[in-house]
C-alpha atoms as a PDB file:
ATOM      1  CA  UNK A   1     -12.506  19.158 -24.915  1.00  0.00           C
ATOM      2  CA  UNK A   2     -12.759  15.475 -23.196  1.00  0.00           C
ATOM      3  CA  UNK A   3      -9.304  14.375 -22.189  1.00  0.00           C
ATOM      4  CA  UNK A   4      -8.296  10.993 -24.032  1.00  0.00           C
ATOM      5  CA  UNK A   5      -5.302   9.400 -22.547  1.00  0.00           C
ATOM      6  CA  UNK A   6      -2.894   7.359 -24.618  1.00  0.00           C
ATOM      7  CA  UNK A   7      -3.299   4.265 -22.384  1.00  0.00           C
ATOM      8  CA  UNK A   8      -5.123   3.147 -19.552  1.00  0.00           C
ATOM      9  CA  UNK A   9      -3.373   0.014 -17.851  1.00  0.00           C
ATOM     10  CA  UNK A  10      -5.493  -1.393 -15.033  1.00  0.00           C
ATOM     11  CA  UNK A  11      -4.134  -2.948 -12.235  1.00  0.00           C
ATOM     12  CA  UNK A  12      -2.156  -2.675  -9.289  1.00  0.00           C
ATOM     13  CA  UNK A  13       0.556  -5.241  -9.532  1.00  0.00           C
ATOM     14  CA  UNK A  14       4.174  -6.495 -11.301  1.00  0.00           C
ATOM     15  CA  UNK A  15       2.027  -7.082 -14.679  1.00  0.00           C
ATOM     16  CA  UNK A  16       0.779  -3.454 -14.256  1.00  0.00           C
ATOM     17  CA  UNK A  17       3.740  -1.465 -13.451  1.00  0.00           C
ATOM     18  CA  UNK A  18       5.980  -2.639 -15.707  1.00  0.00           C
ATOM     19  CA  UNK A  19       3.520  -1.560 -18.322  1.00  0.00           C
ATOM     20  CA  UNK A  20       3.041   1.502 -16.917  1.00  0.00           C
ATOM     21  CA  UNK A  21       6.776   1.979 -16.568  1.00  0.00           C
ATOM     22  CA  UNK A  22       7.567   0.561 -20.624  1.00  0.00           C
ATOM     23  CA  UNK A  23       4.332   2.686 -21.933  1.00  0.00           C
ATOM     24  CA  UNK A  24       5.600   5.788 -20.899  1.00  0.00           C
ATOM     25  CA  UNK A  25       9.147   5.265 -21.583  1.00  0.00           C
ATOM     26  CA  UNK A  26       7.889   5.384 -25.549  1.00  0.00           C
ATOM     27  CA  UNK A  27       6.476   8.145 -25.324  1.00  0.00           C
ATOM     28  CA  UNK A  28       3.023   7.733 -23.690  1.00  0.00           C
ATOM     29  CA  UNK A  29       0.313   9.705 -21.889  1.00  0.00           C
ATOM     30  CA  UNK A  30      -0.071   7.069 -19.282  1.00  0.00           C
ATOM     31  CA  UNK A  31      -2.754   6.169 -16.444  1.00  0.00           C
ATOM     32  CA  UNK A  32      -3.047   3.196 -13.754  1.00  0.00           C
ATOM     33  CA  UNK A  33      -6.560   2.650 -12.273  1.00  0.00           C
ATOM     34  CA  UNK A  34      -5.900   0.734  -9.438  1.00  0.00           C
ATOM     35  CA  UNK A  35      -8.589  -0.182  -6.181  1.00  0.00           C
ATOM     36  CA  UNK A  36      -5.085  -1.008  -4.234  1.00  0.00           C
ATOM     37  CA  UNK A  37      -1.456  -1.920  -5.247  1.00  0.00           C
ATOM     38  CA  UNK A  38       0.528  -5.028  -4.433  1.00  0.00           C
ATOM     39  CA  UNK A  39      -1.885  -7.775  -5.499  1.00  0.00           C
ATOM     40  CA  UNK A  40      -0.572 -11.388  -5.027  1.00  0.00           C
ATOM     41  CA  UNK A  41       2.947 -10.796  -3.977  1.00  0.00           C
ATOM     42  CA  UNK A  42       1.610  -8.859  -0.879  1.00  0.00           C
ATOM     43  CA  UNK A  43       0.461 -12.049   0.599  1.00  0.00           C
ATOM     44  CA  UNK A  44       4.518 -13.763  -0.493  1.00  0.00           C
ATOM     45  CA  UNK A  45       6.288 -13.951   2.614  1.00  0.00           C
ATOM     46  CA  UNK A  46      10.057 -14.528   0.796  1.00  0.00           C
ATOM     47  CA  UNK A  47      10.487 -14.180  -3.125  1.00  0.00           C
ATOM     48  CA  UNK A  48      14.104 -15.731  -3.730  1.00  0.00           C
ATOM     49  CA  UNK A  49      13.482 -16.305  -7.219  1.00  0.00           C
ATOM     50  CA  UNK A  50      13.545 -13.271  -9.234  1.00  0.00           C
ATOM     51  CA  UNK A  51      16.923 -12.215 -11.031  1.00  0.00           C
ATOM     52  CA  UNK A  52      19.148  -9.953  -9.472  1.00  0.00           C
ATOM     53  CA  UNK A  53      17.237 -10.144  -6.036  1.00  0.00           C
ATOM     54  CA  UNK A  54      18.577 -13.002  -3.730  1.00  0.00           C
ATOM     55  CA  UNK A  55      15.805 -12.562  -1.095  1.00  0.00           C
ATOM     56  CA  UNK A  56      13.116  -9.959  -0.227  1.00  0.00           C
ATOM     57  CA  UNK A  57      10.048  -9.961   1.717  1.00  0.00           C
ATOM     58  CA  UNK A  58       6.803  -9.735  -0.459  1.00  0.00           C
ATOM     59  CA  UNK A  59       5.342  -6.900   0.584  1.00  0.00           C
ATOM     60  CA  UNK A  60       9.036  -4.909   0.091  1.00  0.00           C
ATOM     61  CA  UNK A  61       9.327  -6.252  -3.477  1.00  0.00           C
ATOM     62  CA  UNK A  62       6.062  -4.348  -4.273  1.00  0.00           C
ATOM     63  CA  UNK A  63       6.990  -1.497  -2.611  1.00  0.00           C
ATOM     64  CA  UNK A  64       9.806  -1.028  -4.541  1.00  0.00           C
ATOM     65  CA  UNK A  65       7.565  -1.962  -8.318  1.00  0.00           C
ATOM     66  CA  UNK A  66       5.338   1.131  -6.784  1.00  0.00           C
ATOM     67  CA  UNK A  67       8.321   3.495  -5.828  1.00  0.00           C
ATOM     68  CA  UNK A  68       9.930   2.645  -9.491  1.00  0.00           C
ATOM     69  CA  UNK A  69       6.693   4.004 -10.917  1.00  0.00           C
ATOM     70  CA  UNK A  70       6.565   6.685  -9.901  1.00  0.00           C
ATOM     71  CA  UNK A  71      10.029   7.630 -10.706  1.00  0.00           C
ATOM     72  CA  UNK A  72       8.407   8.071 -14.092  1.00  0.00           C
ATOM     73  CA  UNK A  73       5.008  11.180 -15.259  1.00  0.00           C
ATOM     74  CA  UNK A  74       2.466   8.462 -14.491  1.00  0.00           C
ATOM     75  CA  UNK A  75      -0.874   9.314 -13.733  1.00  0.00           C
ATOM     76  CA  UNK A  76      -2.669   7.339 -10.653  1.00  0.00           C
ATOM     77  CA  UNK A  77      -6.500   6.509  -9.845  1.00  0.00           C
ATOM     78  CA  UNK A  78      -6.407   4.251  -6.844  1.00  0.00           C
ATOM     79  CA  UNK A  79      -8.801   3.165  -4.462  1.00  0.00           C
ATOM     80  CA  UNK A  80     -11.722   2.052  -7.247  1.00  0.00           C
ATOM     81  CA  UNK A  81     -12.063  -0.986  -9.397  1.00  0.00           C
ATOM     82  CA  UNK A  82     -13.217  -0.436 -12.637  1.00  0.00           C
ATOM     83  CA  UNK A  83     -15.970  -2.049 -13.417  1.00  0.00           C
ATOM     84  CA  UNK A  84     -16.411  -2.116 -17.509  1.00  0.00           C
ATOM     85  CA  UNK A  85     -14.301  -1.698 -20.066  1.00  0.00           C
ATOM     86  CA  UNK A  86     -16.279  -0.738 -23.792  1.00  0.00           C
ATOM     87  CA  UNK A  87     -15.350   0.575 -26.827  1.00  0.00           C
ATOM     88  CA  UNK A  88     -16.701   3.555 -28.861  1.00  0.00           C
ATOM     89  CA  UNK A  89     -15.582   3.973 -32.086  1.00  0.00           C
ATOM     90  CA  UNK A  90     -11.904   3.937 -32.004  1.00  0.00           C
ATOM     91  CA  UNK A  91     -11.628   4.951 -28.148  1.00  0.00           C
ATOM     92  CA  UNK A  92     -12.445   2.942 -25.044  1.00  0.00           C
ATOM     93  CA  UNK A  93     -13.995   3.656 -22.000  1.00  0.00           C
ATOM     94  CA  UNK A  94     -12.860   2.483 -18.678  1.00  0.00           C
ATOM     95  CA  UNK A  95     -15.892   3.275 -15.941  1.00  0.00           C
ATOM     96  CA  UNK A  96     -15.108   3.066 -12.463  1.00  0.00           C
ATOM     97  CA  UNK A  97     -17.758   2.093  -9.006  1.00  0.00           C
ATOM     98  CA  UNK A  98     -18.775   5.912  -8.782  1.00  0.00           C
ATOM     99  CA  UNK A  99     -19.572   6.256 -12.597  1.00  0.00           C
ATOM    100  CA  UNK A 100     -16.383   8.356 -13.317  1.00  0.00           C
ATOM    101  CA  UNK A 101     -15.403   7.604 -17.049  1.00  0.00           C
ATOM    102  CA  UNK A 102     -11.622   7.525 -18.637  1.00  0.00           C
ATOM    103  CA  UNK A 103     -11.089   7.207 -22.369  1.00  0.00           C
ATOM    104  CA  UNK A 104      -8.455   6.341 -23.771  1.00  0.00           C
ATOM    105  CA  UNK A 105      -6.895   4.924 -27.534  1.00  0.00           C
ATOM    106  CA  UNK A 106      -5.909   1.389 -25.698  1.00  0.00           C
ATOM    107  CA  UNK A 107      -5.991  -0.562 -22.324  1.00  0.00           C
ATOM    108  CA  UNK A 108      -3.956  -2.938 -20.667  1.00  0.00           C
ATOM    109  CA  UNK A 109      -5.589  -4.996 -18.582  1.00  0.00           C
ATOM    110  CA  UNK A 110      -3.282  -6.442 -16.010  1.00  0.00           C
ATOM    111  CA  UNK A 111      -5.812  -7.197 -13.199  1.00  0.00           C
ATOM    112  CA  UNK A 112      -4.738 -10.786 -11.769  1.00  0.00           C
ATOM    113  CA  UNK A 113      -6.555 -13.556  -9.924  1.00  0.00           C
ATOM    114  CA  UNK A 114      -7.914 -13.670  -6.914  1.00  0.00           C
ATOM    115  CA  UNK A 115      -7.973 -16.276  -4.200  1.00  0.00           C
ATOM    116  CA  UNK A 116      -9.497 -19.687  -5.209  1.00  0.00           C
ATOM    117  CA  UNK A 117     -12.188 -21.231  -2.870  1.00  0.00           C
ATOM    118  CA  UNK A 118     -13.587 -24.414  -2.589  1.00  0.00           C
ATOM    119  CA  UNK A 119     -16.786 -24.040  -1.940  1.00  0.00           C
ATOM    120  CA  UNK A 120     -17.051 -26.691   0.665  1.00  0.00           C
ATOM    121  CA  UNK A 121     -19.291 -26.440   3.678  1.00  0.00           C
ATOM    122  CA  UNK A 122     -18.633 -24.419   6.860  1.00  0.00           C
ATOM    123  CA  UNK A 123     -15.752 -22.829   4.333  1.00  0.00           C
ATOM    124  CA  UNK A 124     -18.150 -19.444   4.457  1.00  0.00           C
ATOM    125  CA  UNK A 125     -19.456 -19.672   7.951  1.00  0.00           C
ATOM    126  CA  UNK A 126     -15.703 -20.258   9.463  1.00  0.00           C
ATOM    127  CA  UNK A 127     -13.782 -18.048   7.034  1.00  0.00           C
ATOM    128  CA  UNK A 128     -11.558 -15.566   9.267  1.00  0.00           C
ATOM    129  CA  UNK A 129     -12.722 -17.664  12.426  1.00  0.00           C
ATOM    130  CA  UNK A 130     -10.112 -20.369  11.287  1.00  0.00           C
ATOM    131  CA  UNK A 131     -10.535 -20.789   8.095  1.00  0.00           C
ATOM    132  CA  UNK A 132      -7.951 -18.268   5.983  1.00  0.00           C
ATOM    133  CA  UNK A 133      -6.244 -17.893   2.371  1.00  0.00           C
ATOM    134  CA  UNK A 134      -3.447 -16.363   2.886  1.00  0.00           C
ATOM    135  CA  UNK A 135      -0.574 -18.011   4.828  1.00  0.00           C
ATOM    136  CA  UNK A 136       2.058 -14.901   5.431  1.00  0.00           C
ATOM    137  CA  UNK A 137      -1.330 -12.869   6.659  1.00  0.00           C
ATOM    138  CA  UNK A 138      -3.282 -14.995   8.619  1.00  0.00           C
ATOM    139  CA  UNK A 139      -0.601 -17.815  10.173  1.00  0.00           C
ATOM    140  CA  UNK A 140       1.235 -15.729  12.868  1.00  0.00           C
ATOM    141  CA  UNK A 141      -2.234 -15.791  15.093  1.00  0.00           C
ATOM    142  CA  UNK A 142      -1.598 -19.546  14.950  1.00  0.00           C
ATOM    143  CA  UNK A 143       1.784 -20.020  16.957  1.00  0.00           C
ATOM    144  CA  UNK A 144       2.284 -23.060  18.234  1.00  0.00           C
ATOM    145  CA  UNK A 145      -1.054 -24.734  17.499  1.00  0.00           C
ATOM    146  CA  UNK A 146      -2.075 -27.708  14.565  1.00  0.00           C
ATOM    147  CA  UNK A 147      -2.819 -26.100  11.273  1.00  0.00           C
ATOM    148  CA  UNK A 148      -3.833 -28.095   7.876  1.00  0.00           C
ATOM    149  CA  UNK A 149      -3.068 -26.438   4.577  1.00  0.00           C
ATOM    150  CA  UNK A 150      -5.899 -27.351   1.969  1.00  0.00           C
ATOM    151  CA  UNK A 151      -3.692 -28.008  -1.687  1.00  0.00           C
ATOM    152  CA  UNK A 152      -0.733 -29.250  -2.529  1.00  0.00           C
ATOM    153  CA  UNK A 153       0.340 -27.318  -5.474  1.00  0.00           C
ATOM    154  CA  UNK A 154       3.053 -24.282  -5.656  1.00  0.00           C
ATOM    155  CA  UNK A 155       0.538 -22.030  -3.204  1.00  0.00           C
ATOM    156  CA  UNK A 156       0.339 -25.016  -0.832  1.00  0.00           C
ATOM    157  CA  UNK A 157       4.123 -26.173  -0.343  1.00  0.00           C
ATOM    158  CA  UNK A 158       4.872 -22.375  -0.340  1.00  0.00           C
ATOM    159  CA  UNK A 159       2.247 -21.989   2.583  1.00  0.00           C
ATOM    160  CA  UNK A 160       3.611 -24.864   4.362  1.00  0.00           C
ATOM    161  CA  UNK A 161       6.893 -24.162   4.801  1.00  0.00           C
ATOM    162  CA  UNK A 162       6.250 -20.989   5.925  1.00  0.00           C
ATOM    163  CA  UNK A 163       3.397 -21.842   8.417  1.00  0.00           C
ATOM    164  CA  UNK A 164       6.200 -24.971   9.507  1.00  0.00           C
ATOM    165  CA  UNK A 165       8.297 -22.066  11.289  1.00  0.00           C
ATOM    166  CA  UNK A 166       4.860 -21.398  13.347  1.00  0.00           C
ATOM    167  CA  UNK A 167       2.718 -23.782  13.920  1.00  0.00           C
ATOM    168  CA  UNK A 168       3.337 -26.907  16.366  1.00  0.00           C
ATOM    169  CA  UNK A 169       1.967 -29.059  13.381  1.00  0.00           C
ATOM    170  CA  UNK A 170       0.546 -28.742   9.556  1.00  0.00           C
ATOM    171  CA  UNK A 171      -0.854 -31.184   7.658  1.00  0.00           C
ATOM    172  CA  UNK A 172      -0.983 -30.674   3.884  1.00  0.00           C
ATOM    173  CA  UNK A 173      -4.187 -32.418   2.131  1.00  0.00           C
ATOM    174  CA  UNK A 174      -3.202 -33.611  -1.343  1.00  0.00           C
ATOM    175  CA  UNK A 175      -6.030 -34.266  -3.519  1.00  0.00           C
ATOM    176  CA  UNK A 176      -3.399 -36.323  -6.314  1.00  0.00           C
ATOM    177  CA  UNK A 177      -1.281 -37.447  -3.609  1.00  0.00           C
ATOM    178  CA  UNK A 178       1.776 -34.892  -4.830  1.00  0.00           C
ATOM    179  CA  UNK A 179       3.337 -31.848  -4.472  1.00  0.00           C
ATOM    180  CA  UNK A 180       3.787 -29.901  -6.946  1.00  0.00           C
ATOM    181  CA  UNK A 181       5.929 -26.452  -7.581  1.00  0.00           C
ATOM    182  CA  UNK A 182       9.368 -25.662  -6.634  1.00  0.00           C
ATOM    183  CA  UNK A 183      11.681 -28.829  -6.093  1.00  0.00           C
ATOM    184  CA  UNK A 184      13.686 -26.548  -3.555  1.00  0.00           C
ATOM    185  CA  UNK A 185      10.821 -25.770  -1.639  1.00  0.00           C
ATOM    186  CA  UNK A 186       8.981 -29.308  -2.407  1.00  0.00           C
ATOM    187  CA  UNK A 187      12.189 -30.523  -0.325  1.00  0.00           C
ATOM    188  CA  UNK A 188      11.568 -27.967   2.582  1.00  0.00           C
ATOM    189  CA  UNK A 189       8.337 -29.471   2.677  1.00  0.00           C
ATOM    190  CA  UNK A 190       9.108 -33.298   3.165  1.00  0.00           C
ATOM    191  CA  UNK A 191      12.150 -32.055   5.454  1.00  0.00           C
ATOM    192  CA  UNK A 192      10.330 -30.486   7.745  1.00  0.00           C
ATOM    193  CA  UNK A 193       9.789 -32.679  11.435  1.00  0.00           C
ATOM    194  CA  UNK A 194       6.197 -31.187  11.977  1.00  0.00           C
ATOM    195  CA  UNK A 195       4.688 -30.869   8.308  1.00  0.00           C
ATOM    196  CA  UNK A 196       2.598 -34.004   7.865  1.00  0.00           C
ATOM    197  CA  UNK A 197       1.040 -34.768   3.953  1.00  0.00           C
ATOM    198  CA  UNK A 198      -2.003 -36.617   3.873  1.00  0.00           C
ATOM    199  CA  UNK A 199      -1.672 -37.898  -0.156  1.00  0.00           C
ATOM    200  CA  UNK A 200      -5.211 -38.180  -1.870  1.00  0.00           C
ATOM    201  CA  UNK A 201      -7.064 -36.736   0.649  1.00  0.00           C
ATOM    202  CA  UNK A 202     -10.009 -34.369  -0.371  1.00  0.00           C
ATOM    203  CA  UNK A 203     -11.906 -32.274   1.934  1.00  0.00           C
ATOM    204  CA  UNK A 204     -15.135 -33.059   2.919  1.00  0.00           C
ATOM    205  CA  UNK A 205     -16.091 -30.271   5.254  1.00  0.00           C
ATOM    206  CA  UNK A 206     -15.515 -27.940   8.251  1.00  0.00           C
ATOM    207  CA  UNK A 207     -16.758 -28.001  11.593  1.00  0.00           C
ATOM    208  CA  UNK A 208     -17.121 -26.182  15.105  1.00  0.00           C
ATOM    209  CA  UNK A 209     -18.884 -23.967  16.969  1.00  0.00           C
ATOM    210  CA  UNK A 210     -18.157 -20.471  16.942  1.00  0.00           C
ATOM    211  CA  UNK A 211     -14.317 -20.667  16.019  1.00  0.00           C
ATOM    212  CA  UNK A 212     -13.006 -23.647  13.760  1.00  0.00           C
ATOM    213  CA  UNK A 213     -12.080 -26.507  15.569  1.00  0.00           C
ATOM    214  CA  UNK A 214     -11.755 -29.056  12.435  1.00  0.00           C
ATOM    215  CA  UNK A 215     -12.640 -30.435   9.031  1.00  0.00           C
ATOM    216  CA  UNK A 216     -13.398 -33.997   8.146  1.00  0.00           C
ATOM    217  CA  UNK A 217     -11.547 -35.220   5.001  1.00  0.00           C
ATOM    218  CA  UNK A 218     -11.915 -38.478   2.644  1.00  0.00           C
ATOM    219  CA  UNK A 219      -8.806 -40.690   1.845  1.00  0.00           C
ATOM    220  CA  UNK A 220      -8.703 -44.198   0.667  1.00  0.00           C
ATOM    221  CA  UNK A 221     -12.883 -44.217   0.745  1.00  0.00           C
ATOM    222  CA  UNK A 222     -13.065 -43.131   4.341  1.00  0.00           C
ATOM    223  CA  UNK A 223     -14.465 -40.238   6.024  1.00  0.00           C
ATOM    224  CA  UNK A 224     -11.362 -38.843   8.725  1.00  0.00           C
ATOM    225  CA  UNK A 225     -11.065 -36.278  11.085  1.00  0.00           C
ATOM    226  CA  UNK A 226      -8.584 -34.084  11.801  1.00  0.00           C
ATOM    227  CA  UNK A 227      -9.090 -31.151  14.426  1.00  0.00           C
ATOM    228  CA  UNK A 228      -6.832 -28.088  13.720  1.00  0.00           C
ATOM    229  CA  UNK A 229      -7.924 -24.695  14.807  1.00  0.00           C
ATOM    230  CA  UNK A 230      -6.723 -22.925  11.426  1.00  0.00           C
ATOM    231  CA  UNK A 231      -6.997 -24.002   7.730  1.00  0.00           C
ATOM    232  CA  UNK A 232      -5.338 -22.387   5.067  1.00  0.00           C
ATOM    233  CA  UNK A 233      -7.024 -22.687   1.644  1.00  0.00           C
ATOM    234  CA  UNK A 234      -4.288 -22.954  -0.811  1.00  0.00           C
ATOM    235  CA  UNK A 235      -5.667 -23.675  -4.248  1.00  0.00           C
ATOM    236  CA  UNK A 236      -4.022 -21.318  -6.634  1.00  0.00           C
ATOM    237  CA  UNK A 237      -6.121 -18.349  -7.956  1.00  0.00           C
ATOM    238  CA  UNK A 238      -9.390 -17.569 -10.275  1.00  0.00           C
ATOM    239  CA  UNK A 239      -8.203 -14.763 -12.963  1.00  0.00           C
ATOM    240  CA  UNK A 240     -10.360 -11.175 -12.384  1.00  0.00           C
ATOM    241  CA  UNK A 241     -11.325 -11.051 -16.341  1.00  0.00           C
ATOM    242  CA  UNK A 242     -15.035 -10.562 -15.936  1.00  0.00           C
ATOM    243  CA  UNK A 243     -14.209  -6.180 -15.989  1.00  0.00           C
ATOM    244  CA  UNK A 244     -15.084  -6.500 -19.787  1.00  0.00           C
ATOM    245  CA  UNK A 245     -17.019  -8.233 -22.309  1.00  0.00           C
ATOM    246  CA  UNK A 246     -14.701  -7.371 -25.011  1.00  0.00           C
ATOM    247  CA  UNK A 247     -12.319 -10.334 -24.584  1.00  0.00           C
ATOM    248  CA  UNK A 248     -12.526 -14.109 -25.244  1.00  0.00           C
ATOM    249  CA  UNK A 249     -11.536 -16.397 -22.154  1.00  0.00           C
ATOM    250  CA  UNK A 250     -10.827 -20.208 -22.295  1.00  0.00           C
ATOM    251  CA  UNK A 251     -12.579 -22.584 -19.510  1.00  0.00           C
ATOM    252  CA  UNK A 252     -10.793 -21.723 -17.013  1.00  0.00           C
ATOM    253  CA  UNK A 253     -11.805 -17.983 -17.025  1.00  0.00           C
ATOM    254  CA  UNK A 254      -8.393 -16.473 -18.646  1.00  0.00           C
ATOM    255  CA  UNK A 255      -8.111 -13.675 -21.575  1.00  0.00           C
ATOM    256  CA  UNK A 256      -7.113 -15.634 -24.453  1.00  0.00           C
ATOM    257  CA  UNK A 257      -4.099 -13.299 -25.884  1.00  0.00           C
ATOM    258  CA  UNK A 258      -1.817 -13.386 -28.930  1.00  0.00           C
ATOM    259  CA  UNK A 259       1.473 -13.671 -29.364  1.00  0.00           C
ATOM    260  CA  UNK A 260       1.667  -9.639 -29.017  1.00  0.00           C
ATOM    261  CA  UNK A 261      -0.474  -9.524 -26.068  1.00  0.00           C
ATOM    262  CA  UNK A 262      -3.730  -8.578 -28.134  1.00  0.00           C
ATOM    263  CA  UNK A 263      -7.347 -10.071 -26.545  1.00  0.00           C
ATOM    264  CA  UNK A 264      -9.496 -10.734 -29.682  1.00  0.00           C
ATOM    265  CA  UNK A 265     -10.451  -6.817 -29.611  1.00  0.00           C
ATOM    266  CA  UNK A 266      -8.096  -4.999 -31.257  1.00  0.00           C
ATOM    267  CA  UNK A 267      -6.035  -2.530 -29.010  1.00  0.00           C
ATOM    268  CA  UNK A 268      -6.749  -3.985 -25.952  1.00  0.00           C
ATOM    269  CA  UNK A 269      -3.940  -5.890 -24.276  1.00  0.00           C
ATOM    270  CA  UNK A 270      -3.678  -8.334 -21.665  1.00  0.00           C
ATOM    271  CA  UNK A 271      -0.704  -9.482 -18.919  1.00  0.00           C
ATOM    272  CA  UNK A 272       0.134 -11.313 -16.213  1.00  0.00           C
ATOM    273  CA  UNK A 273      -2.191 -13.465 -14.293  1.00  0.00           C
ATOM    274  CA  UNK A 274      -5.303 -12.884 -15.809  1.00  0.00           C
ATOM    275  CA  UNK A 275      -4.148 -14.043 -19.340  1.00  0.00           C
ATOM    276  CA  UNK A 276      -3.697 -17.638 -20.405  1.00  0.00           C
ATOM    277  CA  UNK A 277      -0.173 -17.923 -21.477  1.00  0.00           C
ATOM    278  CA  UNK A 278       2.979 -18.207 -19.225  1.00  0.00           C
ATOM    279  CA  UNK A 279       3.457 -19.389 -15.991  1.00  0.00           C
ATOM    280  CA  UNK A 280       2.303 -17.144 -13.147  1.00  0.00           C
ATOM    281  CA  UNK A 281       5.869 -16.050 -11.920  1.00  0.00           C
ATOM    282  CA  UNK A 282       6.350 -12.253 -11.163  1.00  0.00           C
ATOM    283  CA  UNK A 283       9.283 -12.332 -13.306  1.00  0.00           C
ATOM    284  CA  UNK A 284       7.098 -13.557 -16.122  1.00  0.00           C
ATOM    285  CA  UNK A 285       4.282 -10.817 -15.116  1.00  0.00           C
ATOM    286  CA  UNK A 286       6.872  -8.591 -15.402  1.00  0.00           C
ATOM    287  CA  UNK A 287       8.056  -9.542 -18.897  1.00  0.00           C
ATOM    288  CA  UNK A 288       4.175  -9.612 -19.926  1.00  0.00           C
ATOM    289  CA  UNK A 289       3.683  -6.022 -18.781  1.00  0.00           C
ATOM    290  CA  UNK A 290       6.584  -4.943 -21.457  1.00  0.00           C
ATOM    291  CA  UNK A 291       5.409  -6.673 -23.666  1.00  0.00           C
ATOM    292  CA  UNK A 292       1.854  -5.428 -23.429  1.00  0.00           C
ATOM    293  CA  UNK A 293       3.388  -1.634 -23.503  1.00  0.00           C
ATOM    294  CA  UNK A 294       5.297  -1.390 -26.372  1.00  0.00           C
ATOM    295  CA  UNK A 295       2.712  -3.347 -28.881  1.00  0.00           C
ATOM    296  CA  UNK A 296       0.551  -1.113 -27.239  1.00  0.00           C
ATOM    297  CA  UNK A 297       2.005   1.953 -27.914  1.00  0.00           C
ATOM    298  CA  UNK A 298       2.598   1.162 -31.154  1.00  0.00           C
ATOM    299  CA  UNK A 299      -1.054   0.739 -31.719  1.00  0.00           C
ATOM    300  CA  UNK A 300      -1.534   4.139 -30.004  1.00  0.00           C
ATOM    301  CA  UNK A 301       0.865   5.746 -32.446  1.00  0.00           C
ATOM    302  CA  UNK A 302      -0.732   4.209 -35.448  1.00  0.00           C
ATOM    303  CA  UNK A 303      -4.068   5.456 -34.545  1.00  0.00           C
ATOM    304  CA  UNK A 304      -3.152   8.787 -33.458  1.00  0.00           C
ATOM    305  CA  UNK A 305      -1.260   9.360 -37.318  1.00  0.00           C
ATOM    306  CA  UNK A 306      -4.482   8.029 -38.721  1.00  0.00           C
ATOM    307  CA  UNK A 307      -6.717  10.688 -37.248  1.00  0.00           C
END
């Protein structure tokens, strides 16, 4: 007989583990599908904001989210996406790259965003010869050189503070003229001696030969230059939601959930970054996750007496 798993939860992240975690504290037959864990956080270089933590390095906090798992029976496919989520009858199907197929009575799906581009030209033909999106990754192999930071929302601010300890200089390019996020790290920012913020400034392009060796930007109706040899793209995230055809998204590309964490199809939850409500905070992932697990199981149990 075909094995049919209480709940699949796919992802790799905060959102994901403390489903995973929740799911099979009541009682569930549990299993992660993750291509990698970490997601997001991995690319955090200090998280000083989540309760009952004062400071930890990203890639630590999601060590310990992974270890905490698998205190608990959890079953683990990592290393493939899944590519389609369906639903037969009362079961769904979760199919992976190779064509391997999990069913199971309800999924979680707790798969994130990914990093936003712009889509401006020379961002494709420069991208990892100057051109980067992650900060904590990428800025070390800039030490003591001019740097621009392209955004200045929560990502950006976050990006340049931490690329202000490295770099000789960084400009931020504000496309409203603000920053926006945390006012304790919004006052880092405008602290720092070598962090420059060019307000209502949009990117026109990137140049250079075979490395990057600027961009041109427009401010105040002009066309500037500015010649860095590393820009980091700092634009927030797209959600991953196209894995299924199941859900409703809004414009913006997010899995419209209820106030239970249901998508519009019924026993399929959503949470964390990929949904549409809460801020994107791992402490909020975190609480999403939960959520997601116990209405979750609940469904599972219902259907289960049912049959």
């Amino acid at each position: 007989m075909e094995e049919v798993r209480d709940l699949i939860v796919i992802g790799g992240a905060c959102a994901a583990q403390s489903a995973a975690i929740y799911a099979v504290r009541s009682g569930m037959d549990v299993l992660v599908i993750a291509d990698e864990y970490g997601g997001q956080i991995n690319n955090t270089d200090v998280v000083e904001n989540y309760l009952g933590i004062k400071s930890v390095t990203g890639p630590e906090l999601a060590e310990r989210y992974l270890e905490h798992m698998r205190e608990y029976d959890v079953s683990e496919e990592v290393g493939q996406k899944a590519v389609d989520v369906r639903k037969n009858n009362e079961l769904f199907e979760v199919e992976l790259e190779d064509g391997t197929i999990f069913k199971s009575y309800s999924v979680i799906l707790a798969t994130g965003g990914s990093r936003r581009k712009l889509n401006a030209e020379g961002e494709e033909e420069f991208t990892n010869k100057g051109v980067a999106y992650c900060a904590v990754c990428d800025g070390p192999l800039y030490q003591g050189e001019e740097v621009a930071v392209i955004g200045g929302g929560y990502a950006g601010t976050e990006a340049a503070v931490y690329l202000s300890d490295i770099a000789e200089k960084v400009y931020v390019l504000s496309r409203s003229g603000n920053l926006s996020g945390e006012e304790i790290t919004i006052n880092e920012v405008l602290d720092a001696e070598n962090v420059e913020i060019l307000r209502e400034a949009t990117l026109d392009h990137f140049y250079g030969e075979n490395l990057l060796e600027g961009l041109k930007y427009k401010q105040s109706g002009e066309v500037k230059d500015l010649k860095v040899t590393g820009a980091f793209v700092e634009i927030g995230t797209v959600p991953n939601s196209d894995i299924t055809e199941l859900v409703e998204t809004n414009d913006s590309g997010y899995i419209e959930v209820d106030d239970e964490r249901e998508t519009s199809t019924e026993g399929l939850y959503a949470a964390g970054d990929v949904t549409d409500k809460g801020a994107q905070q791992l402490v909020v992932s975190a609480g999403q996750g939960c959520q997601a697990a116990l209405n979750a199981s609940e469904y599972v149990k219902q259907q289960k007496s049912n049959n």
